[in-house]
PDB file of N, CA and C in Angstrom:
ATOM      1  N   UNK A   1      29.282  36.900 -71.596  1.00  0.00           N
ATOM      2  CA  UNK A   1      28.352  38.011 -71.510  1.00  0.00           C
ATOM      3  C   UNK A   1      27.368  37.934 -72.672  1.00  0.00           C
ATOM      4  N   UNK A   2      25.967  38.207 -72.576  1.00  0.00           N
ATOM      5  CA  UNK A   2      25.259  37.895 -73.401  1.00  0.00           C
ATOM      6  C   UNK A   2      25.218  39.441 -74.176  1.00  0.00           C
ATOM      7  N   UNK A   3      24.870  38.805 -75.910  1.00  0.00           N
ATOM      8  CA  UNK A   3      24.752  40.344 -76.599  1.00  0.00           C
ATOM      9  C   UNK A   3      23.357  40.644 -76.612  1.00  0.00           C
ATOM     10  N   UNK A   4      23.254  42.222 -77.179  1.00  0.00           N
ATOM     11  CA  UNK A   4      21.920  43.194 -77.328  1.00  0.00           C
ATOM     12  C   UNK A   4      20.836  41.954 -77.937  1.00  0.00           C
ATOM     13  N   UNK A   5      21.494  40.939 -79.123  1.00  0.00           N
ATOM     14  CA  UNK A   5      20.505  40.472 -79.565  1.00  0.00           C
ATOM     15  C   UNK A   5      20.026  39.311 -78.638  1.00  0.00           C
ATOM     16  N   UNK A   6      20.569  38.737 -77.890  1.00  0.00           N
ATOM     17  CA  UNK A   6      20.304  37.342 -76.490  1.00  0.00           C
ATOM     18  C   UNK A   6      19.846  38.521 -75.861  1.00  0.00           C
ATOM     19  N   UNK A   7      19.616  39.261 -75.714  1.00  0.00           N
ATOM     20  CA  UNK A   7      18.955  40.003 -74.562  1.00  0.00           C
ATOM     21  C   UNK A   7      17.562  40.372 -74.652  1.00  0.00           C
ATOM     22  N   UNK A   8      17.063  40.805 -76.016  1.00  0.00           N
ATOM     23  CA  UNK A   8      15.922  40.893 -76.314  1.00  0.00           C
ATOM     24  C   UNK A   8      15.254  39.927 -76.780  1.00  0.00           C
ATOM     25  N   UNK A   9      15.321  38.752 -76.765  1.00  0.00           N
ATOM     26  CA  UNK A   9      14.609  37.881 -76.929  1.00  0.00           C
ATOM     27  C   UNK A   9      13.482  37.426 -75.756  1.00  0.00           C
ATOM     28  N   UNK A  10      12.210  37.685 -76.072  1.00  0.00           N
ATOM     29  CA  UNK A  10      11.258  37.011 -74.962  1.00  0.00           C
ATOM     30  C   UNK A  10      11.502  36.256 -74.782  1.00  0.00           C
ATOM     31  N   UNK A  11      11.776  35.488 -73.478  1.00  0.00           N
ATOM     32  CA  UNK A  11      11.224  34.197 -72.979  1.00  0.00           C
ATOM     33  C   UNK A  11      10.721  33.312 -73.037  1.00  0.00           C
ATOM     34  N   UNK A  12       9.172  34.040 -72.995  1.00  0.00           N
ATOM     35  CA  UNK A  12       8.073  33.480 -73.369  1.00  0.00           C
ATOM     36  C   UNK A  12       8.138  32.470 -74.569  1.00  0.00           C
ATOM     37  N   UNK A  13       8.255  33.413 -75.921  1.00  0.00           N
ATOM     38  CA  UNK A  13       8.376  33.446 -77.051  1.00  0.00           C
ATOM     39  C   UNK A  13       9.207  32.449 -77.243  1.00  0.00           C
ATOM     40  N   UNK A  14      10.212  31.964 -76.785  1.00  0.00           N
ATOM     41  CA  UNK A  14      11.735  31.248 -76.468  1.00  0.00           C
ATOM     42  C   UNK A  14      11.126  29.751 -76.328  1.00  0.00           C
ATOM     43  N   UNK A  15      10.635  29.898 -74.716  1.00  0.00           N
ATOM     44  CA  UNK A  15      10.306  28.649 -74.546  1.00  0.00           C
ATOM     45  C   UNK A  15       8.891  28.116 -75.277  1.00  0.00           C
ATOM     46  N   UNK A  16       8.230  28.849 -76.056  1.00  0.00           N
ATOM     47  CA  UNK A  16       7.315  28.232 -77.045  1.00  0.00           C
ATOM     48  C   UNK A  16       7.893  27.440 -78.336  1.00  0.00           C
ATOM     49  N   UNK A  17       8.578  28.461 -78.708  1.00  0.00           N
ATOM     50  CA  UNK A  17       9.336  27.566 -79.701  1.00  0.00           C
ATOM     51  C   UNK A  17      10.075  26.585 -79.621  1.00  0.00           C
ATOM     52  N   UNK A  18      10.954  26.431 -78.644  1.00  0.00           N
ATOM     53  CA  UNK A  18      11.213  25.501 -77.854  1.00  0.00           C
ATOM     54  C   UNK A  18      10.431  24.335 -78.078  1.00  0.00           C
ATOM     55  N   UNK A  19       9.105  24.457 -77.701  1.00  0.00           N
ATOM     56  CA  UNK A  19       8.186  23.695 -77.041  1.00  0.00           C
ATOM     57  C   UNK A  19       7.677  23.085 -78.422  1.00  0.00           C
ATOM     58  N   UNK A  20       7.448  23.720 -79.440  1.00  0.00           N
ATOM     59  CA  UNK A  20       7.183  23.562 -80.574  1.00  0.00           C
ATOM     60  C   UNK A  20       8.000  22.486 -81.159  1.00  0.00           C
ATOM     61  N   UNK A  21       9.269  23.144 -81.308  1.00  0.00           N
ATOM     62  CA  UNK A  21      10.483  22.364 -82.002  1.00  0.00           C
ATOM     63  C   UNK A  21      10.842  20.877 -81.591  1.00  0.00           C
ATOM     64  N   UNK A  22      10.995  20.642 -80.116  1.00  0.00           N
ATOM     65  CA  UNK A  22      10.768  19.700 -79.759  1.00  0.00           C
ATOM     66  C   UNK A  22       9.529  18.389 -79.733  1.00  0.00           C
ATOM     67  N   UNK A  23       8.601  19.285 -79.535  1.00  0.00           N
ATOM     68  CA  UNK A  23       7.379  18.695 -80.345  1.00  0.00           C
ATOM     69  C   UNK A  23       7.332  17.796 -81.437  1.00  0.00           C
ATOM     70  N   UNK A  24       8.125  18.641 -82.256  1.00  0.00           N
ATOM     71  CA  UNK A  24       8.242  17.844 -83.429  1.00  0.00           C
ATOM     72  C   UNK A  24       9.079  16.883 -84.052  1.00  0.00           C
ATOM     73  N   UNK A  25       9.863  16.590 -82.976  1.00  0.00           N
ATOM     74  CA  UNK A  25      10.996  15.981 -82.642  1.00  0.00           C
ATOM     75  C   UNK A  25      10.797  14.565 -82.029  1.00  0.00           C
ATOM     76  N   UNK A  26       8.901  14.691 -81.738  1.00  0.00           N
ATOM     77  CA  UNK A  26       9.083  13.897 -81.047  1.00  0.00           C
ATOM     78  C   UNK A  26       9.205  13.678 -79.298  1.00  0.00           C
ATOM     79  N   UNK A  27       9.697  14.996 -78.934  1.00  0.00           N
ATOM     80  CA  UNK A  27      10.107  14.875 -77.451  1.00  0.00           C
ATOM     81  C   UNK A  27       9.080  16.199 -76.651  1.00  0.00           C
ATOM     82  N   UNK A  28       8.538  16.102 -75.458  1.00  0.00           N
ATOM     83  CA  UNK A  28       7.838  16.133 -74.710  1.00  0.00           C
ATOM     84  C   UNK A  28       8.482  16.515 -73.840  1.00  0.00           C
ATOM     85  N   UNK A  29       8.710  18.044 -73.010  1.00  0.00           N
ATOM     86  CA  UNK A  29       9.304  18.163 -72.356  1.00  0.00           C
ATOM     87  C   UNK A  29       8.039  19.247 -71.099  1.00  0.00           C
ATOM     88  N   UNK A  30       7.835  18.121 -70.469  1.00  0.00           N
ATOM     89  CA  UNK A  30       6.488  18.806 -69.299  1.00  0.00           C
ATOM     90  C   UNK A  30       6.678  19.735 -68.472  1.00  0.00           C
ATOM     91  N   UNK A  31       8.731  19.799 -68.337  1.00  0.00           N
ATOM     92  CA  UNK A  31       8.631  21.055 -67.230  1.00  0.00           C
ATOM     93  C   UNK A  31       9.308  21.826 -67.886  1.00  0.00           C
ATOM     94  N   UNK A  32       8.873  22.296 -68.952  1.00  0.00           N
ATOM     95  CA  UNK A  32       9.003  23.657 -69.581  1.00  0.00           C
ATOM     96  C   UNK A  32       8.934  24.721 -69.377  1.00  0.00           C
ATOM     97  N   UNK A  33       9.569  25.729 -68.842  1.00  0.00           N
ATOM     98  CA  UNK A  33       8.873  27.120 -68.360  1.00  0.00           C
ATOM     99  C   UNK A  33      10.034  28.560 -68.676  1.00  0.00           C
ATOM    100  N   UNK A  34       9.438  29.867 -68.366  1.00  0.00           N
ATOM    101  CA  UNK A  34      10.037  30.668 -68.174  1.00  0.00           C
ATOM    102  C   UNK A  34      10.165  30.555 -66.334  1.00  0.00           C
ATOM    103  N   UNK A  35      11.398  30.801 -66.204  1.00  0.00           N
ATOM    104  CA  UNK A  35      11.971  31.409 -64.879  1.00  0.00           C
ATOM    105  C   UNK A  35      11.305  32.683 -64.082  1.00  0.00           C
ATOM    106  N   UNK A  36      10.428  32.310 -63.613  1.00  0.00           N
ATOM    107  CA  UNK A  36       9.969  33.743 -62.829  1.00  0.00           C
ATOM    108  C   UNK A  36      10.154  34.234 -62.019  1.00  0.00           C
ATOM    109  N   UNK A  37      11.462  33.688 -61.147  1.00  0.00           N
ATOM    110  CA  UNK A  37      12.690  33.493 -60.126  1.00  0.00           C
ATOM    111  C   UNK A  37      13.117  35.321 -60.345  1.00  0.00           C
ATOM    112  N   UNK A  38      13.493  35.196 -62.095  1.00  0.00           N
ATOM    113  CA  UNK A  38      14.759  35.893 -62.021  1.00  0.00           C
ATOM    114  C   UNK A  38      14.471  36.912 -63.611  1.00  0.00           C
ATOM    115  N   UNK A  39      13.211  37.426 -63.802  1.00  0.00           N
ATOM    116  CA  UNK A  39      12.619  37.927 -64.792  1.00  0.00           C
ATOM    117  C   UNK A  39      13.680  38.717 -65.974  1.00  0.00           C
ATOM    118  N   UNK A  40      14.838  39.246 -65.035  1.00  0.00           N
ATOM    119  CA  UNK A  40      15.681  40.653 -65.534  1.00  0.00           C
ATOM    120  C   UNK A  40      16.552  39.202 -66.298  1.00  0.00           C
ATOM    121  N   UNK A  41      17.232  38.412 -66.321  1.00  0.00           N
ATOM    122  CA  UNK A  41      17.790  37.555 -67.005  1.00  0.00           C
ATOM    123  C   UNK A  41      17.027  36.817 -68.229  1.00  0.00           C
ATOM    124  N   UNK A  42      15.689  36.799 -67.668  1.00  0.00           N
ATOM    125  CA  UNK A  42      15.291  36.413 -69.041  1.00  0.00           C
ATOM    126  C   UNK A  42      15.454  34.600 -68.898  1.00  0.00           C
ATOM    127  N   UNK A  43      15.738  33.563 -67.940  1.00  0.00           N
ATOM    128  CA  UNK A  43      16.270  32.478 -68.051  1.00  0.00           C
ATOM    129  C   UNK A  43      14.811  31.426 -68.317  1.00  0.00           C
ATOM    130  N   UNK A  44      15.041  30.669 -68.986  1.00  0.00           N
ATOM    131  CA  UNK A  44      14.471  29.445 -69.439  1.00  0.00           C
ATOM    132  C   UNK A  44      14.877  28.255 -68.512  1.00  0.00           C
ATOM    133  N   UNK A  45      13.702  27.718 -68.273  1.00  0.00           N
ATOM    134  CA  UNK A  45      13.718  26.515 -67.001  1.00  0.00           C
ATOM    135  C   UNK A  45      13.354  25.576 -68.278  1.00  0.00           C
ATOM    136  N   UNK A  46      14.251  24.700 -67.764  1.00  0.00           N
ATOM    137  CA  UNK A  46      14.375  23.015 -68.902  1.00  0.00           C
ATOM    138  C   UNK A  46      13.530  21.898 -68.237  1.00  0.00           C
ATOM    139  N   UNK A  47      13.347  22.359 -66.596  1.00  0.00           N
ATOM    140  CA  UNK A  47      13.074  21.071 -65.838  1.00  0.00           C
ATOM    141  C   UNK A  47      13.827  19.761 -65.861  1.00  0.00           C
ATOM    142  N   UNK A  48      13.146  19.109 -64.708  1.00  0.00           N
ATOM    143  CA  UNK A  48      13.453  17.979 -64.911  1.00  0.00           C
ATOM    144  C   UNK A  48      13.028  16.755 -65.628  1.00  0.00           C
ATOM    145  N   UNK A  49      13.772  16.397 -66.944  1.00  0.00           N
ATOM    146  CA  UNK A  49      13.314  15.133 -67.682  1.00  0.00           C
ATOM    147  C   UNK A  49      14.126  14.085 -67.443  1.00  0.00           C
ATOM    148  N   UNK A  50      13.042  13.372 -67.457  1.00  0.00           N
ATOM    149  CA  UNK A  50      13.587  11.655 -67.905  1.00  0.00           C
ATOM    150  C   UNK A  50      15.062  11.387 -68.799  1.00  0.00           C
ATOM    151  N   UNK A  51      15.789   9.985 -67.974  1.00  0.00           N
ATOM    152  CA  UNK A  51      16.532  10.105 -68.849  1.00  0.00           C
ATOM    153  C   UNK A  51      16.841   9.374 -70.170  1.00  0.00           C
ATOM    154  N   UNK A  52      15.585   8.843 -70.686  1.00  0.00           N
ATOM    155  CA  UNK A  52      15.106   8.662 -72.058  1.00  0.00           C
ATOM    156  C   UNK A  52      14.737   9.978 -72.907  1.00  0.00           C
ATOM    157  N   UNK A  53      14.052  10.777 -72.401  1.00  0.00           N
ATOM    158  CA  UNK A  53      13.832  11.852 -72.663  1.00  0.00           C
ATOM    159  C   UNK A  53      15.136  12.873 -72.999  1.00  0.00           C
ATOM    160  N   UNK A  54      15.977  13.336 -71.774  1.00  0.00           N
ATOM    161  CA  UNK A  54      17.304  13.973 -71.925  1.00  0.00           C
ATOM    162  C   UNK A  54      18.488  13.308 -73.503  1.00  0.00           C
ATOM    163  N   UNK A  55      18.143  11.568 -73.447  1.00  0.00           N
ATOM    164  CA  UNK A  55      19.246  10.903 -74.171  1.00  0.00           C
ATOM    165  C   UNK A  55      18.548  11.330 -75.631  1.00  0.00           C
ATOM    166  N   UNK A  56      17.156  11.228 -75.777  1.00  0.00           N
ATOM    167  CA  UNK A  56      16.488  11.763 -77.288  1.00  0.00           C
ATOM    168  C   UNK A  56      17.059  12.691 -77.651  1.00  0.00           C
ATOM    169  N   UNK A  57      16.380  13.782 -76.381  1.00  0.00           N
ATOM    170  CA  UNK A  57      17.551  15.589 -77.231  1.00  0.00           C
ATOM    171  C   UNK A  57      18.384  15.611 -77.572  1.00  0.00           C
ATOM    172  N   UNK A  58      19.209  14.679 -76.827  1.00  0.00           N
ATOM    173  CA  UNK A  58      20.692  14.719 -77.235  1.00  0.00           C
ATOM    174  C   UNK A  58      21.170  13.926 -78.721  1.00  0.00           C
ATOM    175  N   UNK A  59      20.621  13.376 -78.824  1.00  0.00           N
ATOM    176  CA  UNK A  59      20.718  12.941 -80.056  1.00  0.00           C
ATOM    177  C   UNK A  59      19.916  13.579 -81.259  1.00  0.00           C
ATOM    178  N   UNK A  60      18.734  13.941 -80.982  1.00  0.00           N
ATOM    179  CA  UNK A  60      18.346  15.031 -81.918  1.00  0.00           C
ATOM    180  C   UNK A  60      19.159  16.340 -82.174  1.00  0.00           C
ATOM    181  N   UNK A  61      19.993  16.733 -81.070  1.00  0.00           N
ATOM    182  CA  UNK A  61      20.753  17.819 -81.190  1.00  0.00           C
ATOM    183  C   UNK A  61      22.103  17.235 -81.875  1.00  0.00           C
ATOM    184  N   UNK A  62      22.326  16.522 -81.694  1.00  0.00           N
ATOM    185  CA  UNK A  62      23.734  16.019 -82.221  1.00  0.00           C
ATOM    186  C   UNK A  62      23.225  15.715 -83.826  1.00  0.00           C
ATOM    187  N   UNK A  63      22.161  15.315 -83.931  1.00  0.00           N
ATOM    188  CA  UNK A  63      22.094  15.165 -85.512  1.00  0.00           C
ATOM    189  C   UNK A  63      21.647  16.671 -86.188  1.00  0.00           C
ATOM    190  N   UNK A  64      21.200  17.482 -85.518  1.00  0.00           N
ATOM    191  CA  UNK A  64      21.769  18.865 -85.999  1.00  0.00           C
ATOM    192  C   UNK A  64      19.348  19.108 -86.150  1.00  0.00           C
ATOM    193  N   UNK A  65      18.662  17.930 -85.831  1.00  0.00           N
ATOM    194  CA  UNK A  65      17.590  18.581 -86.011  1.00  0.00           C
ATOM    195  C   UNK A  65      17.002  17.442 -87.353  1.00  0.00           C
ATOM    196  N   UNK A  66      17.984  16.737 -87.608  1.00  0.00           N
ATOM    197  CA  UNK A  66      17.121  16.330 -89.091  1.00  0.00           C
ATOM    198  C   UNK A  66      17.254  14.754 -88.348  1.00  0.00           C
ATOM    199  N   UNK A  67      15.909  14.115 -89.307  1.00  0.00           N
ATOM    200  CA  UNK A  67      15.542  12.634 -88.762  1.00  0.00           C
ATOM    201  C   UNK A  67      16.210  11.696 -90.011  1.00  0.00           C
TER     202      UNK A  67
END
């Protein structure tokens, strides 16, 4: 169950930073979006990436963000 504070977080706002962070990472993620499916959840669409692309994040995430 998500808390008061996951709940108020824009979307929008969400997947910019997102968009940002990754950015700088290096990684490019084109189908970026808010969910407009399902507004009351608030959900973030990841799309579909490459799987050069998917294997980067994952390793940027596993190293915690630092190069």
């Amino acid at each position: 169950m998500a808390t008061k504070e996951q709940q108020d977080i824009d979307p929008f706002t969400a997947v910019e930073s997102l968009r940002a962070a990754s950015a700088e990472a290096g990684i490019v993620l084109p189908s970026l979006s808010v969910d407009a499916a399902s507004p009351e959840l608030r959900l973030v669409e990841l799309g579909r990436e490459r799987s050069d692309v998917a294997a980067r994040l994952a390793e940027v995430l596993q190293r915690g963000g630092r190069e």
